[in-house]
N, C-alpha and C. Protein backbone atom coordinates (compact mmCIF):
# COMPACT_ATOMS: atom_id res chain seq x y z
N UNK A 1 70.13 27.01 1.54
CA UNK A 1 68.73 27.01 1.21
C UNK A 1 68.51 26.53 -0.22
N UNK A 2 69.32 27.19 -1.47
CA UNK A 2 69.47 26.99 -2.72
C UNK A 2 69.64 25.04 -2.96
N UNK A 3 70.79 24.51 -2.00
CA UNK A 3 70.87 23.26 -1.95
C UNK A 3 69.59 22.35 -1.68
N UNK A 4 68.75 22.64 -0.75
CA UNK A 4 67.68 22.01 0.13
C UNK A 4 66.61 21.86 -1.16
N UNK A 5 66.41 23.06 -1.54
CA UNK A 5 65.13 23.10 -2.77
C UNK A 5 65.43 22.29 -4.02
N UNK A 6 66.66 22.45 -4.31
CA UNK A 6 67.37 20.89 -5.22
C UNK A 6 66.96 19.88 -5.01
N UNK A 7 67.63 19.77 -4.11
CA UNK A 7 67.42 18.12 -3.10
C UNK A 7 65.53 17.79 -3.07
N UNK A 8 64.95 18.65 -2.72
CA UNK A 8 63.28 18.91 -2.59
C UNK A 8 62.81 18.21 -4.37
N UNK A 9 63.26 19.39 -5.32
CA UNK A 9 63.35 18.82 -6.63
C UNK A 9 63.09 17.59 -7.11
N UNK A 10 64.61 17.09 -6.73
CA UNK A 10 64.85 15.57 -7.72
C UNK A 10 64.41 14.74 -6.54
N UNK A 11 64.08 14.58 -5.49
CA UNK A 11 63.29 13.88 -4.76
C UNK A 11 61.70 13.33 -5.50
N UNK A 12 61.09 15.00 -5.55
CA UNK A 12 59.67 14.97 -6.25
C UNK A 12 60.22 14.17 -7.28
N UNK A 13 60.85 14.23 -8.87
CA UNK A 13 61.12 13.94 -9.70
C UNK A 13 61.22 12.56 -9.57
N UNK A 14 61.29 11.87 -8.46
CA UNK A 14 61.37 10.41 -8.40
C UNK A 14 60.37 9.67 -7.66
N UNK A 15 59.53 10.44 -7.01
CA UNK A 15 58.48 10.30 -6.21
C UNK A 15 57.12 10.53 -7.17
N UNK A 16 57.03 11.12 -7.96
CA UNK A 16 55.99 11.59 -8.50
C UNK A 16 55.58 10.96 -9.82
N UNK A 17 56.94 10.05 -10.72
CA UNK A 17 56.34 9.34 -11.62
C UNK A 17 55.82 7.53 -11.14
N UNK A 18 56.80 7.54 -9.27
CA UNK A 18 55.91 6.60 -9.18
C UNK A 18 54.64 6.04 -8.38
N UNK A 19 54.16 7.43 -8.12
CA UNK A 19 53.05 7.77 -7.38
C UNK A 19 51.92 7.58 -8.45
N UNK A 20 52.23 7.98 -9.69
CA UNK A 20 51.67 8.17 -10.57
C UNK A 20 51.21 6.50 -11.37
N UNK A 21 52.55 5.73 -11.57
CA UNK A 21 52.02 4.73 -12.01
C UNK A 21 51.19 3.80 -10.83
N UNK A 22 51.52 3.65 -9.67
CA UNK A 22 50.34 2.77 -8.93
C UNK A 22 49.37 3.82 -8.84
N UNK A 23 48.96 4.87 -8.76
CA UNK A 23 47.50 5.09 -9.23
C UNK A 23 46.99 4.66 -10.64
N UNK A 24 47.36 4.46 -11.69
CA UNK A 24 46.86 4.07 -12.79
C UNK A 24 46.80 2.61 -12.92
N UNK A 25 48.13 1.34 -12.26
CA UNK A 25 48.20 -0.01 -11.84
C UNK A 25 46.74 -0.27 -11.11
N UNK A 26 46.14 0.73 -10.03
CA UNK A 26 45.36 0.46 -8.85
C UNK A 26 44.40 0.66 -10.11
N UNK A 27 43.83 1.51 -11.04
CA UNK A 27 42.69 1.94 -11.48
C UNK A 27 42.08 0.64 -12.43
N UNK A 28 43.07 0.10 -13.25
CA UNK A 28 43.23 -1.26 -14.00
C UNK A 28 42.93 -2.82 -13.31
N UNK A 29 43.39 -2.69 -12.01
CA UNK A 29 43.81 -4.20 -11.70
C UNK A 29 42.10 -4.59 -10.98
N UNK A 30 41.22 -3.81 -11.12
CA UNK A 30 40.12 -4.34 -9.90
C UNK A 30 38.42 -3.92 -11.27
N UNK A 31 39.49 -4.83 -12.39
CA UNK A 31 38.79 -5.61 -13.33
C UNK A 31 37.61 -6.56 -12.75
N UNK A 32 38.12 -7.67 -11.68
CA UNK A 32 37.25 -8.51 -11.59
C UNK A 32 35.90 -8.51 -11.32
N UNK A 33 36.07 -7.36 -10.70
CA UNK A 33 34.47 -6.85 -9.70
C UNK A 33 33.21 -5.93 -10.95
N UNK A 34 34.13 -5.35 -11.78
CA UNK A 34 32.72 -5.55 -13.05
C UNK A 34 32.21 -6.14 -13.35
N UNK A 35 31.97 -6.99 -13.49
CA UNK A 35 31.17 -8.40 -13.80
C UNK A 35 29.93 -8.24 -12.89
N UNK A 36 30.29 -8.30 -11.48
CA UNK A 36 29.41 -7.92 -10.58
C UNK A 36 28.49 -6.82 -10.74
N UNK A 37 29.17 -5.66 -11.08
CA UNK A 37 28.51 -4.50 -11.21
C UNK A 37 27.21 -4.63 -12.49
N UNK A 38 27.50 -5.55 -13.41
CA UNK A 38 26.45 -5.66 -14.80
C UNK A 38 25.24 -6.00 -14.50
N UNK A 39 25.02 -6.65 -13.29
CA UNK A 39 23.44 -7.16 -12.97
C UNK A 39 22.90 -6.07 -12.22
N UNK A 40 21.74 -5.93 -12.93
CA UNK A 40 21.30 -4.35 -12.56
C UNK A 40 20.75 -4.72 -11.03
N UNK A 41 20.86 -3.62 -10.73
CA UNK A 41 20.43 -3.69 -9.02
C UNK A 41 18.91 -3.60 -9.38
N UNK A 42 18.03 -4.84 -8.46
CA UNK A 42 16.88 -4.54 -8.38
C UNK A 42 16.28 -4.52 -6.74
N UNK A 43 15.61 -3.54 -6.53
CA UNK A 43 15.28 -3.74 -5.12
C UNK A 43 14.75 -4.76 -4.18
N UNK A 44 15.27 -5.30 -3.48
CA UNK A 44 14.34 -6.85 -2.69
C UNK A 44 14.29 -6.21 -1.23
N UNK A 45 13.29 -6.60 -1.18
CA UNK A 45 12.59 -6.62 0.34
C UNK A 45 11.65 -7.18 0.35
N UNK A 46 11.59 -8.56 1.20
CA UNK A 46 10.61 -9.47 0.96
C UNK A 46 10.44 -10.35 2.49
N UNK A 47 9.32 -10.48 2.88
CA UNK A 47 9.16 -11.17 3.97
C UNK A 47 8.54 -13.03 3.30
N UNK A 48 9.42 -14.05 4.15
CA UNK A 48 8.89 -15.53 3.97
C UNK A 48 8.28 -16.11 4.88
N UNK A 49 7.66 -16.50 4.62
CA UNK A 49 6.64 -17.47 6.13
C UNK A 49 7.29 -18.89 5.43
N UNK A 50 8.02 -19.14 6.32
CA UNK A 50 9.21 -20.60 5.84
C UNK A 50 8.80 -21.91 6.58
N UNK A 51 8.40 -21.77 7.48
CA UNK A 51 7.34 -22.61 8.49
C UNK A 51 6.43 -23.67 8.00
N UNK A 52 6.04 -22.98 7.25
CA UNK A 52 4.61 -23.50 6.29
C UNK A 52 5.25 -24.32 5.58
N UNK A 53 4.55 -25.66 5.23
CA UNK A 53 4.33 -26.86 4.57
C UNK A 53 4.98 -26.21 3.36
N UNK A 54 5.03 -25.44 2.51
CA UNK A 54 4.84 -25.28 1.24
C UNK A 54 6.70 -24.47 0.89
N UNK A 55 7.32 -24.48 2.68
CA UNK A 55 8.55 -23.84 1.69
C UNK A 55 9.73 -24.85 2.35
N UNK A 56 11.07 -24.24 2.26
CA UNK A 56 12.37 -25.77 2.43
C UNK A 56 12.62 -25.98 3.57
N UNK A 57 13.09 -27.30 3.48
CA UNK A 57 13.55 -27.62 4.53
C UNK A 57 14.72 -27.78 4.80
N UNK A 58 15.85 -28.54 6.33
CA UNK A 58 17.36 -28.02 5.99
C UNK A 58 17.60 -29.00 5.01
N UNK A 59 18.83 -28.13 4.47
CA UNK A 59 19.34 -28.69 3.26
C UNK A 59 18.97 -28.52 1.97
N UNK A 60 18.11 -27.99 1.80
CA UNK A 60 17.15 -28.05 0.50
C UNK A 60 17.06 -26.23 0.03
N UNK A 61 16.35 -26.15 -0.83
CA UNK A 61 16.42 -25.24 -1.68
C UNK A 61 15.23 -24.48 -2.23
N UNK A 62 14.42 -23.79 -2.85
CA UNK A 62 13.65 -23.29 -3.65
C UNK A 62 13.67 -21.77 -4.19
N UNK A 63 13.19 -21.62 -5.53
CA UNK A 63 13.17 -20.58 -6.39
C UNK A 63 12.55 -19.56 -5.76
N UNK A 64 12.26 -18.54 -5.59
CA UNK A 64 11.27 -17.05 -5.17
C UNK A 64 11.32 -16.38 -6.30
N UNK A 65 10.37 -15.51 -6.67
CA UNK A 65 10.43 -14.34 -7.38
C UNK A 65 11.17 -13.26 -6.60
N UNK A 66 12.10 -12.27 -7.59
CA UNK A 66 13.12 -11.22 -7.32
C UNK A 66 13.74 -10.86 -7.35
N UNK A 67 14.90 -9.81 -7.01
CA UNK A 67 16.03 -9.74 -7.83
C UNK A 67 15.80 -9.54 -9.26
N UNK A 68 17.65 -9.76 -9.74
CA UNK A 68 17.26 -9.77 -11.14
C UNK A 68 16.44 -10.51 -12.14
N UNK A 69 16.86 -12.06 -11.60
CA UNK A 69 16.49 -13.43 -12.90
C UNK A 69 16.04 -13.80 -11.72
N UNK A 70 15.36 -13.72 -10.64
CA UNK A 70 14.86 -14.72 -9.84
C UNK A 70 16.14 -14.81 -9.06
N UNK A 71 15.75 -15.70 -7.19
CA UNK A 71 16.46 -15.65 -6.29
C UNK A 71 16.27 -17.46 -6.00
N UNK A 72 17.08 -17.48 -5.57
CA UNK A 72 17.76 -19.17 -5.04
C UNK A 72 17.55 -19.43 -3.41
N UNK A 73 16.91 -19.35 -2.44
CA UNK A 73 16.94 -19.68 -1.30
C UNK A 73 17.19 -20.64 -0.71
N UNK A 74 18.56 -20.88 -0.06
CA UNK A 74 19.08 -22.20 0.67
C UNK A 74 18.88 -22.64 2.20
N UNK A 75 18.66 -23.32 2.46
CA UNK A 75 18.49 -23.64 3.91
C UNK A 75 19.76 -24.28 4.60
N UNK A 76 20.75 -24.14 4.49
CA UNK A 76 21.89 -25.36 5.15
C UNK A 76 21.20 -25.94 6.61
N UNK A 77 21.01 -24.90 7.47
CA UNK A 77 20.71 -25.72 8.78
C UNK A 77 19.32 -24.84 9.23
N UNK A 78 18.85 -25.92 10.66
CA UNK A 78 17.82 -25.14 10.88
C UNK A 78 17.42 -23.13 10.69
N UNK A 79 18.71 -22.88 11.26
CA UNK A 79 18.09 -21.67 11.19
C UNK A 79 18.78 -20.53 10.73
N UNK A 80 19.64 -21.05 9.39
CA UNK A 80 20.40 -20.08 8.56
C UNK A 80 19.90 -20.40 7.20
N UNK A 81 19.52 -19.33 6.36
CA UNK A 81 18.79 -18.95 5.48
C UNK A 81 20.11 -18.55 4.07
N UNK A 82 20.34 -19.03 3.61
CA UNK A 82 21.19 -17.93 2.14
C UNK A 82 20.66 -17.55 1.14
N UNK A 83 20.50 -16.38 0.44
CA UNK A 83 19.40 -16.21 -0.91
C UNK A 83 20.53 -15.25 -2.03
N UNK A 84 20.65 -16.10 -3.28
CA UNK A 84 21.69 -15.99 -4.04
C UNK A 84 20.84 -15.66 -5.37
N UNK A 85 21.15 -14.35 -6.24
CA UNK A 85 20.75 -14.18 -7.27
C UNK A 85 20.63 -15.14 -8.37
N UNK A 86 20.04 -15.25 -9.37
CA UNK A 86 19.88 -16.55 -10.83
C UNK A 86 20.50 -15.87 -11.38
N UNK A 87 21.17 -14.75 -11.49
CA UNK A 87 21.76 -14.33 -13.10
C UNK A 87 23.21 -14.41 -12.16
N UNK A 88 24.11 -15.43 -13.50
CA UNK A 88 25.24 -15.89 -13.27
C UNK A 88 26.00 -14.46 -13.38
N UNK A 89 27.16 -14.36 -12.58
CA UNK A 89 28.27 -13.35 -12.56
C UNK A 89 29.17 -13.14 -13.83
N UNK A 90 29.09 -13.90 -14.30
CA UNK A 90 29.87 -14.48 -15.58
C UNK A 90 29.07 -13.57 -17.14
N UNK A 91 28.38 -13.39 -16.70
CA UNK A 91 27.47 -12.99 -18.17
C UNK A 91 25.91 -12.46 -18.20
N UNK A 92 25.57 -11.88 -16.95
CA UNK A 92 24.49 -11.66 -16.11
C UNK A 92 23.43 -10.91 -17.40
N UNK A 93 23.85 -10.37 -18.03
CA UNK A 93 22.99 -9.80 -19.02
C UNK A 93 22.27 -10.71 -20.55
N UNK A 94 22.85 -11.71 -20.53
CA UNK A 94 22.73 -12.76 -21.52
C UNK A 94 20.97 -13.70 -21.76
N UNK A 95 20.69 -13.28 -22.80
CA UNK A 95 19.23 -13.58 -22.80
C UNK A 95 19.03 -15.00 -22.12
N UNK A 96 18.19 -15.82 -21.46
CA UNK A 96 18.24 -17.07 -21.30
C UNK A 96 19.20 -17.57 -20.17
N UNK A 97 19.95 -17.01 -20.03
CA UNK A 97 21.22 -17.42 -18.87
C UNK A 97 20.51 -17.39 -17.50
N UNK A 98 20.21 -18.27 -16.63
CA UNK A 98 19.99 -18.35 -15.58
C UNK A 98 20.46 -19.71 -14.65
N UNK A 99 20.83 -19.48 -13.19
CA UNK A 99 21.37 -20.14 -12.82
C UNK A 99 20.37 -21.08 -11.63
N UNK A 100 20.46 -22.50 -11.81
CA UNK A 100 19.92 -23.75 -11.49
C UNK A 100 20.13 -24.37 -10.61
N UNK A 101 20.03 -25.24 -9.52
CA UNK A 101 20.16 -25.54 -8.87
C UNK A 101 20.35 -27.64 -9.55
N UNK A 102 21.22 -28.25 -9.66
CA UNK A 102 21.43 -29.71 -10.13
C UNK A 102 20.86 -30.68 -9.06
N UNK A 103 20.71 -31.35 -9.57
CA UNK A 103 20.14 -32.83 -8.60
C UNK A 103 20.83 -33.14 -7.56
N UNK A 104 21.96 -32.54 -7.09
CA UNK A 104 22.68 -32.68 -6.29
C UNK A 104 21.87 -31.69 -4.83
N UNK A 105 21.37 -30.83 -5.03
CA UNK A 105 20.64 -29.82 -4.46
C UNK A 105 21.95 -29.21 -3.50
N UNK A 106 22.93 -28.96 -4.06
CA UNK A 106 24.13 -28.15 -3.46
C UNK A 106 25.20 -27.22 -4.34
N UNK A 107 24.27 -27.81 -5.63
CA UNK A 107 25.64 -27.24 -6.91
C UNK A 107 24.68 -26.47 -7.88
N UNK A 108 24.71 -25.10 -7.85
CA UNK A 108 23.99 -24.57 -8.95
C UNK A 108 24.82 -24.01 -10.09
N UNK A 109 23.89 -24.45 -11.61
CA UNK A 109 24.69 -24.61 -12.63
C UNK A 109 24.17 -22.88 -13.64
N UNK A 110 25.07 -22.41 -14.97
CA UNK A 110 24.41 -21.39 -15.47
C UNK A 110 24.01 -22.55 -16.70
N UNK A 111 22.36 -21.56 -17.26
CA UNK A 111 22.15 -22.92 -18.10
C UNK A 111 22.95 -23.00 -19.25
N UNK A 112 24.10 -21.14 -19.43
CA UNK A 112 24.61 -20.92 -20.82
C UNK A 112 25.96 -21.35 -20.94
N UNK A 113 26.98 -21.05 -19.80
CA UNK A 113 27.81 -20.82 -19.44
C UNK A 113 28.51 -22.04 -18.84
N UNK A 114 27.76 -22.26 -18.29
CA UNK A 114 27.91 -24.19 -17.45
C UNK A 114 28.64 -23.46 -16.49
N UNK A 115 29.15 -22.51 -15.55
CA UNK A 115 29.54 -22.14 -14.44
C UNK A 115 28.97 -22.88 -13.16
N UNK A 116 29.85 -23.38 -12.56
CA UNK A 116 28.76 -23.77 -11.50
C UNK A 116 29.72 -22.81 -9.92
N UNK A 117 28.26 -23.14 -8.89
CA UNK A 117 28.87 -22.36 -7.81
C UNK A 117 28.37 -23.31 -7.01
N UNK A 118 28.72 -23.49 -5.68
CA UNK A 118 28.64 -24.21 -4.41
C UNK A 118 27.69 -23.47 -3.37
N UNK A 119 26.20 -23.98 -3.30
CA UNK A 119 25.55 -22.79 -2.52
C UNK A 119 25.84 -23.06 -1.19
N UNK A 120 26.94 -23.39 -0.70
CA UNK A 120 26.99 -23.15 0.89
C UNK A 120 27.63 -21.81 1.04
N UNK A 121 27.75 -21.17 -0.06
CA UNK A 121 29.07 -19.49 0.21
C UNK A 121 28.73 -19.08 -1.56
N UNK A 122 28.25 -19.90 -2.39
CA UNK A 122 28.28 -18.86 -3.61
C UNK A 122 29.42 -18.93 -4.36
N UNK A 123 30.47 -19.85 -4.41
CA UNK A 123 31.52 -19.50 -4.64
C UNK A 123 31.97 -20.49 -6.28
N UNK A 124 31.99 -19.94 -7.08
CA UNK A 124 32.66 -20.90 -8.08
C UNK A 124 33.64 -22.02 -8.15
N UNK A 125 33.27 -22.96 -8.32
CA UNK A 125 33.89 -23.74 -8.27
C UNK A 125 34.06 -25.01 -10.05
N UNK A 126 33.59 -24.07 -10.48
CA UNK A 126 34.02 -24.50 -12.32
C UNK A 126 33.65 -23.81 -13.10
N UNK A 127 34.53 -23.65 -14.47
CA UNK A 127 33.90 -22.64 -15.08
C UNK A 127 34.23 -21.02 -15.51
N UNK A 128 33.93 -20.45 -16.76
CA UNK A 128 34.42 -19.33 -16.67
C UNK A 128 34.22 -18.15 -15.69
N UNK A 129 32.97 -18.52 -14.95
CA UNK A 129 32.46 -17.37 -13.72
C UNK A 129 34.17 -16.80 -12.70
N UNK A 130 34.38 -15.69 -12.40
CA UNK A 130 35.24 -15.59 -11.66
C UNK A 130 35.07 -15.30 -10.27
N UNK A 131 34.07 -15.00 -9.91
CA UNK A 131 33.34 -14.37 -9.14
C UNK A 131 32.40 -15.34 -8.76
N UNK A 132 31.85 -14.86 -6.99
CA UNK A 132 30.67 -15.68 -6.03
C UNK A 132 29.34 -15.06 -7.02
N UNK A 133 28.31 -15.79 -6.80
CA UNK A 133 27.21 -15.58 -6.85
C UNK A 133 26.45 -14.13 -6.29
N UNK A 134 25.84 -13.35 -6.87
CA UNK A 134 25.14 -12.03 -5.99
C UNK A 134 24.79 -12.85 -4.33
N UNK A 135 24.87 -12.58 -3.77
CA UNK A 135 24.07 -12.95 -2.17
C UNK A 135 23.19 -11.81 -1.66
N UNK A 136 21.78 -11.63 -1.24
CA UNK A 136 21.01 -10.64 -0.74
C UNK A 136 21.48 -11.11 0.73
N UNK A 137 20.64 -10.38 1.49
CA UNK A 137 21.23 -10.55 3.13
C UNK A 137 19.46 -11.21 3.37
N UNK A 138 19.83 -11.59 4.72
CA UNK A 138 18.33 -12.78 4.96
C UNK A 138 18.90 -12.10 6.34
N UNK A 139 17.40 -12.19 7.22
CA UNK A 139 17.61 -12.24 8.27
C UNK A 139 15.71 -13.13 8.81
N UNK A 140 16.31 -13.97 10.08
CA UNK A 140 15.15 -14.92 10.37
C UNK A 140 14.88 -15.13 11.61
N UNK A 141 14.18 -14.60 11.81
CA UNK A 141 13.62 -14.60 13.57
C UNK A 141 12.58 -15.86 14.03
N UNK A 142 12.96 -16.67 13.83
CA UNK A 142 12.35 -18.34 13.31
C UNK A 142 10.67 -18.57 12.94
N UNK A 143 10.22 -17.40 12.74
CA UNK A 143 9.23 -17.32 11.66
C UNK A 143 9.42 -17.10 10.49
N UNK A 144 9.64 -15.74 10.33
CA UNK A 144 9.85 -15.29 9.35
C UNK A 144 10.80 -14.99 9.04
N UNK A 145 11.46 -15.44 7.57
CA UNK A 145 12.48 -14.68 6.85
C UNK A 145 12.74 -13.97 6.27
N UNK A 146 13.44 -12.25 6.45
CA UNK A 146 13.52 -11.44 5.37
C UNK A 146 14.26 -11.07 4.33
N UNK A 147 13.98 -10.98 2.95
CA UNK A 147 15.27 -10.94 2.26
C UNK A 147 15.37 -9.82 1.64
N UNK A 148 16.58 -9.34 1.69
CA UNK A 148 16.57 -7.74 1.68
C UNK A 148 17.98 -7.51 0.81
N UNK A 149 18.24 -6.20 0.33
CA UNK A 149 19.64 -5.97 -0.13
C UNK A 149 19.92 -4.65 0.56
C-alpha cells in the first residue's frame, strides 16, 4: 500500500507541473482575438428594403449607418447579402481610422493603417490587420434584408 501512494506521488509530481504550464501556454497564445474584442459592441438590428432603386446591386456595395464606425454592405450574388464593420481590426479605436471600400469595389482599405481586406469573406489580405473584418449576420427573404448581431 505504502509503495502504491509513492508511485501515486511522483506520478502527480510529474503530471502537475505539466498540467500547469499548458494552462498558462493556453492563457497567452489566443493573443490574436483581442484585437477583435476592442471594437465596442454596438447593437444592430436593422431591416433593408434592397429592392428599391436607391440600394446595390450584385457585386456592388454601399455604406449604412451602424455598428461601430458605420457598416459596409456587399452584394456578391443575387441573393447573398455580407455586412462588415468600418472600424479596422487592426486598431479599431483610433480616431479617424475607418475602413473603405477602393475603386476596385472588392478591396476595402483602413484609411490609417492601409490594411486591406477582401469583401468576399473579410479576410486580410495586406497589411498589419491580423484578423477578418467584424461580420454582422444578414438574413434576406428577397425583400428584405436584416442585419443583426
Amino acid at each position: 500500500m505504502l509503495k502504491n501512494a509513492s508511485c501515486n506521488f511522483h506520478l502527480f509530481r510529474l503530471i502537475f507541473p505539466l498540467f500547469f504550464s499548458l494552462l498558462i501556454f493556453s492563457t497567452f497564445s489566443c493573443g490574436k482575438e483581442e484585437t477583435r474584442d476592442q471594437i465596442p459592441y454596438v447593437y444592430v438590428n436593422f431591416p433593408l428594403y434592397v429592392n428599391t432603386l436607391d440600394y446595390v446591386a450584385e457585386g456592388q456595395y454601399i455604406y449604412v449607418s451602424g455598428g461601430y464606425k458605420g457598416i459596409i454592405i456587399y452584394r456578391p450574388i443575387r441573393d447573398e447579402f455580407l455586412a462588415y464593420e468600418r472600424a479596422c481590426p487592426h486598431d479599431p479605436l483610433k480616431e479617424g481610422a475607418r475602413v473603405k471600400v477602393d475603386e476596385s469595389g472588392l478591396i476595402a482599405v483602413d484609411s490609417l493603417c492601409g490594411s486591406k481586406f477582401i469583401l468576399t469573406d473579410g479576410s486580410p489580405i495586406e497589411g498589419p490587420a491580423g484578423i477578418a473584418l467584424k461580420q454582422y449576420r444578414t438574413h434576406y427573404d428577397g425583400h428584405v434584408l436584416m442585419v443583426y448581431n
